[in-house]
N, C-alpha and C. Protein backbone atom coordinates (compact mmCIF):
# COMPACT_ATOMS: atom_id res chain seq x y z
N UNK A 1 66.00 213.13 -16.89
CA UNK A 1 67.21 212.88 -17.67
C UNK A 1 68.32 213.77 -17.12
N UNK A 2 69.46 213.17 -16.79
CA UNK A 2 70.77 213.87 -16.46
C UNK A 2 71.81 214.14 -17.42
N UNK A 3 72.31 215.27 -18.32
CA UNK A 3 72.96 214.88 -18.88
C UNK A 3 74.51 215.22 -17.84
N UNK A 4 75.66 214.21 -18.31
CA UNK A 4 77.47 214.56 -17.78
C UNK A 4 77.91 214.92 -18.80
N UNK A 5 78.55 216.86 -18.48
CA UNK A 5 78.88 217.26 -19.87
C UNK A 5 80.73 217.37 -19.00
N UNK A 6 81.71 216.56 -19.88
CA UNK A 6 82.87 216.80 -19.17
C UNK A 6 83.89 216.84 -20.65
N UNK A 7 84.75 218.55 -20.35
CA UNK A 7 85.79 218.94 -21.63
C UNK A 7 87.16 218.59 -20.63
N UNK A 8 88.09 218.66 -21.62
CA UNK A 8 89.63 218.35 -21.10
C UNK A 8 90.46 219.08 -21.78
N UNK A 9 91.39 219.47 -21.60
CA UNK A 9 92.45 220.18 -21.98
C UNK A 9 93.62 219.08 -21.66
N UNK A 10 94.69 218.69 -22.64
CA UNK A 10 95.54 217.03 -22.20
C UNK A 10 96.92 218.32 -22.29
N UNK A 11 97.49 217.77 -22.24
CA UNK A 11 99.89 217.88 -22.41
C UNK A 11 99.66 217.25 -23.60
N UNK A 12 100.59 218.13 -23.79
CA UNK A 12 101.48 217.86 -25.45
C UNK A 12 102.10 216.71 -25.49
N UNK A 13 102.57 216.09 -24.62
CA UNK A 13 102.92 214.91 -24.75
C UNK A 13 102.61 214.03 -23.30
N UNK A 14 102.44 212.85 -23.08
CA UNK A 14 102.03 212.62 -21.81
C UNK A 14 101.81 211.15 -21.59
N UNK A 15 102.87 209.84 -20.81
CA UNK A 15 102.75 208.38 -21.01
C UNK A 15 103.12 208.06 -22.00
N UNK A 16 103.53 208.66 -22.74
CA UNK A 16 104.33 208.38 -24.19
C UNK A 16 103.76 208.23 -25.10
N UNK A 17 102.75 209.20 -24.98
CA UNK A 17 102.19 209.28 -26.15
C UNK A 17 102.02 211.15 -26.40
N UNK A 18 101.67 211.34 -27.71
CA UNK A 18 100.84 212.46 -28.04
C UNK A 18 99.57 213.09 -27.43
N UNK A 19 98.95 213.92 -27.82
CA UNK A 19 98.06 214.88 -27.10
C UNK A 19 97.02 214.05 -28.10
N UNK A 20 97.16 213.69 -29.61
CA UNK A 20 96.24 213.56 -30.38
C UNK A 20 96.34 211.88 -30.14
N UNK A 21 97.25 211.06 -29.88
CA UNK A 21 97.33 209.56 -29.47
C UNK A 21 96.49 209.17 -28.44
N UNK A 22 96.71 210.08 -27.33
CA UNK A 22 95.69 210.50 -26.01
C UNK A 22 94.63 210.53 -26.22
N UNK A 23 94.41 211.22 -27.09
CA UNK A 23 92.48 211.62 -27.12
C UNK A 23 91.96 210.48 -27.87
N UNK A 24 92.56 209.92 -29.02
CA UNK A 24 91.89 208.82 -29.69
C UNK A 24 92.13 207.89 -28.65
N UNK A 25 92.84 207.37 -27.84
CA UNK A 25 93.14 206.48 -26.82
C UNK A 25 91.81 206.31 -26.08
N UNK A 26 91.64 207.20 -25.11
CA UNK A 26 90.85 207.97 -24.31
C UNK A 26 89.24 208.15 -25.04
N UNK A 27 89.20 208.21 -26.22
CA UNK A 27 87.88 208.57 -27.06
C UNK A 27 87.68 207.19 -26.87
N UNK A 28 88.31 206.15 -27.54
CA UNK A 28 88.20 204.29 -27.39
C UNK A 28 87.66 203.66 -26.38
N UNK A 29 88.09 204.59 -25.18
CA UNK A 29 88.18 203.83 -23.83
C UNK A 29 86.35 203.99 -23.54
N UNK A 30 86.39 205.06 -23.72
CA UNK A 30 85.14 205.81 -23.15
C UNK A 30 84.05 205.46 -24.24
N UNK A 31 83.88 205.33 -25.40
CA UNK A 31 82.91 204.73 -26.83
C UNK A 31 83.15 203.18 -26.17
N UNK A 32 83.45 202.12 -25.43
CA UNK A 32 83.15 201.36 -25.33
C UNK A 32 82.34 200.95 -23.92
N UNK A 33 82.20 202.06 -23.28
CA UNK A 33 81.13 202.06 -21.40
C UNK A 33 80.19 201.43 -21.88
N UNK A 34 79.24 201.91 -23.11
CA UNK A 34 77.32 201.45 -22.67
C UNK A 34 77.49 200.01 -22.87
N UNK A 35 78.71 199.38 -23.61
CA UNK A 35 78.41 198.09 -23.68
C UNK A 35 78.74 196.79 -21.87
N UNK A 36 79.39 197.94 -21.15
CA UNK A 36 79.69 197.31 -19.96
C UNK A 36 78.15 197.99 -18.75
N UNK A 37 77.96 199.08 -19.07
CA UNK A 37 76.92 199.42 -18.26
C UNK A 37 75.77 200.01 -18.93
N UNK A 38 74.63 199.19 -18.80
CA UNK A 38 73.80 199.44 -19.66
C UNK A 38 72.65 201.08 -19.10
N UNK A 39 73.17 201.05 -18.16
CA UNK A 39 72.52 202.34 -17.54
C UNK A 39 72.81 203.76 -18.29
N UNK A 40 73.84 203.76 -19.49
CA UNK A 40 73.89 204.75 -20.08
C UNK A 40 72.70 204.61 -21.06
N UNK A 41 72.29 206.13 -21.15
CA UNK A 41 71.03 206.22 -22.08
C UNK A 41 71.92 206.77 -23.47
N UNK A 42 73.06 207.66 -23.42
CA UNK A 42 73.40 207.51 -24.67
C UNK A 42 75.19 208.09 -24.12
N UNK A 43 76.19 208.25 -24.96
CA UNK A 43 77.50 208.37 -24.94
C UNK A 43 78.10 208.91 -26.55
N UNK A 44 78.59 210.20 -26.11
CA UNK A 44 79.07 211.19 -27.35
C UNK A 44 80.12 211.59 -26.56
N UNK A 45 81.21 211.28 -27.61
CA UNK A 45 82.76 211.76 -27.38
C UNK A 45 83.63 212.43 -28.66
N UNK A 46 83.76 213.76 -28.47
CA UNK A 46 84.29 214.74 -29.82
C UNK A 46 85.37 214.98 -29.60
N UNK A 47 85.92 215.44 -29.99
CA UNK A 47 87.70 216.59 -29.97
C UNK A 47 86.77 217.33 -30.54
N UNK A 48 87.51 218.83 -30.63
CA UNK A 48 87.69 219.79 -30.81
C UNK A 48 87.59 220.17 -32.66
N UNK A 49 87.25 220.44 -33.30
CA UNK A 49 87.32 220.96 -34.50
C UNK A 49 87.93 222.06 -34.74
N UNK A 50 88.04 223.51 -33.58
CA UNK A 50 88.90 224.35 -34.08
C UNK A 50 89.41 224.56 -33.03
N UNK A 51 90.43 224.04 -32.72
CA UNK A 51 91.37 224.01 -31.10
C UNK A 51 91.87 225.83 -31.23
N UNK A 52 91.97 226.22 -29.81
CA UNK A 52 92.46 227.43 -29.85
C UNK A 52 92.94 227.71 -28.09
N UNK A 53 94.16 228.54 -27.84
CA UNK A 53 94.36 228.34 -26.60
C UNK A 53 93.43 228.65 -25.45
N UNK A 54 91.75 228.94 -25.74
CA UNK A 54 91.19 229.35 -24.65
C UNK A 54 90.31 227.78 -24.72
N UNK A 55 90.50 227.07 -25.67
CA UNK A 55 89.41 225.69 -25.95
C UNK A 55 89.70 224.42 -25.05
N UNK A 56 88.94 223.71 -24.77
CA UNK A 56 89.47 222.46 -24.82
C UNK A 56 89.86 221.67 -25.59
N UNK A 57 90.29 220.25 -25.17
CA UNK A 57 90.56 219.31 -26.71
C UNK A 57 89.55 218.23 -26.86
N UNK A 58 88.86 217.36 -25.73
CA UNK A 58 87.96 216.71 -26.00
C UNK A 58 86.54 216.87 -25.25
N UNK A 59 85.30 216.26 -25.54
CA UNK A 59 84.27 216.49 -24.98
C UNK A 59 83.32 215.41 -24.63
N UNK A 60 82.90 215.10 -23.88
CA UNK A 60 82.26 213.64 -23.28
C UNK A 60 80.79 214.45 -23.31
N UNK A 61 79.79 213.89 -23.40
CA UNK A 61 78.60 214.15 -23.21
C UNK A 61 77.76 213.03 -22.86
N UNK A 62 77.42 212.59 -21.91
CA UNK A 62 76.79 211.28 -21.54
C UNK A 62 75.58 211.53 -20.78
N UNK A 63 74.42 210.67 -20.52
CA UNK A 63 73.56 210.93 -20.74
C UNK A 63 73.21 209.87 -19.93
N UNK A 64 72.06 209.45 -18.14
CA UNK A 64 71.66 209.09 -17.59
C UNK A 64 69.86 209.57 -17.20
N UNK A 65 69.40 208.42 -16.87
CA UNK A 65 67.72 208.66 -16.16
C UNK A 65 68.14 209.06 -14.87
N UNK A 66 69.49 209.10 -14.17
CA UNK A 66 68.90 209.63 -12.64
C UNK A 66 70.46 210.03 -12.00
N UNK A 67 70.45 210.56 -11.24
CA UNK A 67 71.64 210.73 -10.34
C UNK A 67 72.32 209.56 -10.21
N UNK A 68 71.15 208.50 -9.42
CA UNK A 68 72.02 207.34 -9.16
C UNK A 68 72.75 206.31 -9.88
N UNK A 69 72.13 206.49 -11.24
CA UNK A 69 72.79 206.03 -12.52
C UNK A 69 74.09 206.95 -12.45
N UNK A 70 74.45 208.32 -12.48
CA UNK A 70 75.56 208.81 -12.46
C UNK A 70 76.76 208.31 -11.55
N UNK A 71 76.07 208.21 -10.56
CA UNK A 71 76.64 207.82 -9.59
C UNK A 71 77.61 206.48 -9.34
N UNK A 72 76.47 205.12 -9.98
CA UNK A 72 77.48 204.06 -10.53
C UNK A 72 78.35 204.15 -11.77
N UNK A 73 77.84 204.94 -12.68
CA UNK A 73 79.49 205.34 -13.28
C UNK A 73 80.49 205.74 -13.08
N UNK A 74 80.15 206.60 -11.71
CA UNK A 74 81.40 207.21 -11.68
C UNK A 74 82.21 206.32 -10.72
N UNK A 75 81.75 205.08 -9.95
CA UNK A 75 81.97 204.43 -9.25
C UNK A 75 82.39 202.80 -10.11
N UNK A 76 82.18 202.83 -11.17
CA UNK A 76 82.72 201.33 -12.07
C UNK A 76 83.78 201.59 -12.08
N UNK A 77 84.68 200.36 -12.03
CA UNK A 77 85.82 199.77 -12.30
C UNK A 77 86.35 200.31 -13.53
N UNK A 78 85.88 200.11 -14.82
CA UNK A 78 85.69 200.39 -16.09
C UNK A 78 86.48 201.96 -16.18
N UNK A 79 84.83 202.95 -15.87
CA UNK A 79 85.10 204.46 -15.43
C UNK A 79 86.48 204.52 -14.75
N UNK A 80 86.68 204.14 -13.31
CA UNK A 80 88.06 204.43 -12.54
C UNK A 80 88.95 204.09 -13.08
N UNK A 81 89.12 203.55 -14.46
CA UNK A 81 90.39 202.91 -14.43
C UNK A 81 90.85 204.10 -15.81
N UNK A 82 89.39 204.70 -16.32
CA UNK A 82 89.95 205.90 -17.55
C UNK A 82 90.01 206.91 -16.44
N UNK A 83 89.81 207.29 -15.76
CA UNK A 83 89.69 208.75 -15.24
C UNK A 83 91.11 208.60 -14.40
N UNK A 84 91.87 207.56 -14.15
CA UNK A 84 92.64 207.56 -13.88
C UNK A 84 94.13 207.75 -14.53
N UNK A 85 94.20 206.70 -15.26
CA UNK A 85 94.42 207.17 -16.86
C UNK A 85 94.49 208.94 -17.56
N UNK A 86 93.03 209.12 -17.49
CA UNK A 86 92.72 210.96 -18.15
C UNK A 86 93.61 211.41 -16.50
N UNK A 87 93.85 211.34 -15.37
CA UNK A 87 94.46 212.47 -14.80
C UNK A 87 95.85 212.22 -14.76
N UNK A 88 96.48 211.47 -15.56
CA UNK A 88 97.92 211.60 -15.77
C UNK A 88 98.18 212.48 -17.32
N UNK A 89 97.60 212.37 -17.95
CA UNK A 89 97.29 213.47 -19.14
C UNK A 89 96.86 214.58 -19.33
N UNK A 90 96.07 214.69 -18.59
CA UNK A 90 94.96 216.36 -18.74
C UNK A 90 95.80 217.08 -17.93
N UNK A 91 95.92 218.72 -18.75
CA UNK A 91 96.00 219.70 -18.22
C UNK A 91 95.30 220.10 -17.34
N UNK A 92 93.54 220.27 -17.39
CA UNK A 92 92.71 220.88 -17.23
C UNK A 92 91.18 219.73 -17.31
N UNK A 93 90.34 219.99 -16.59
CA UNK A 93 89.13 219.64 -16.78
C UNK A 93 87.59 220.37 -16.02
N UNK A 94 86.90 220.39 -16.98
CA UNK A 94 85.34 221.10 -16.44
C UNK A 94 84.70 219.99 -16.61
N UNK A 95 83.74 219.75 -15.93
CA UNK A 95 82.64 219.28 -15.34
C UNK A 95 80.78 219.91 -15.28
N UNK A 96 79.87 219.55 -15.61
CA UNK A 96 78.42 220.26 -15.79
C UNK A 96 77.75 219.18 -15.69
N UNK A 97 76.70 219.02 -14.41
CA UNK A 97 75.58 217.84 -14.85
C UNK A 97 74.50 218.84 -14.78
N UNK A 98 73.30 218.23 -16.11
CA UNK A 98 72.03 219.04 -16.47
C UNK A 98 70.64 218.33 -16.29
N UNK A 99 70.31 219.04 -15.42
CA UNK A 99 69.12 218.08 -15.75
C UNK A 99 68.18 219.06 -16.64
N UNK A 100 67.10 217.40 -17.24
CA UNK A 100 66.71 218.35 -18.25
C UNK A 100 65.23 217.11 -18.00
């Protein structure tokens, strides 16, 4: 099992929208993947509960059987078209894959 643990830090304002318009935007985009690729084993997307300037604002946690499952996500149409999207917004982003 692989888990993709990825936080973001967005702009206060950004495409004309809000920081908090953004993340629900962006939370939408991403809560609808396992139904396009069934290779996700599971998909959790949070904000932040007590934002603070050392925090991020949102948190992806997704969850694959193998590298190469990672690998076509990060390579779908679907995926490229949010991460493209998330890098006109984000301040900041970390990245962690776990295997477990």
């Amino acid at each position: 099992m692989l888990k993709h643990i990825v936080m973001w830090k967005f702009k206060d304002e950004a495409e004309g929208k809000t920081r908090a318009e953004n993340c629900a935007h962006i939370k939408g985009m991403l809560e609808a993947l396992p139904a396009v690729m069934p290779f996700i084993r599971s998909l959790e997307v949070g904000m932040n509960a007590y934002p603070g300037p050392m925090s991020s604002d949102m948190a992806l946690i997704i969850e694959f059987d193998s590298k190469e499952d990672l690998d076509l996500y990060a390579g779908h149409p679907d995926h490229v078209k949010i991460s493209q999207y998330v890098s006109k917004v984000r301040e900041g982003r970390t990245v962690v894959d776990i295997l477990s």
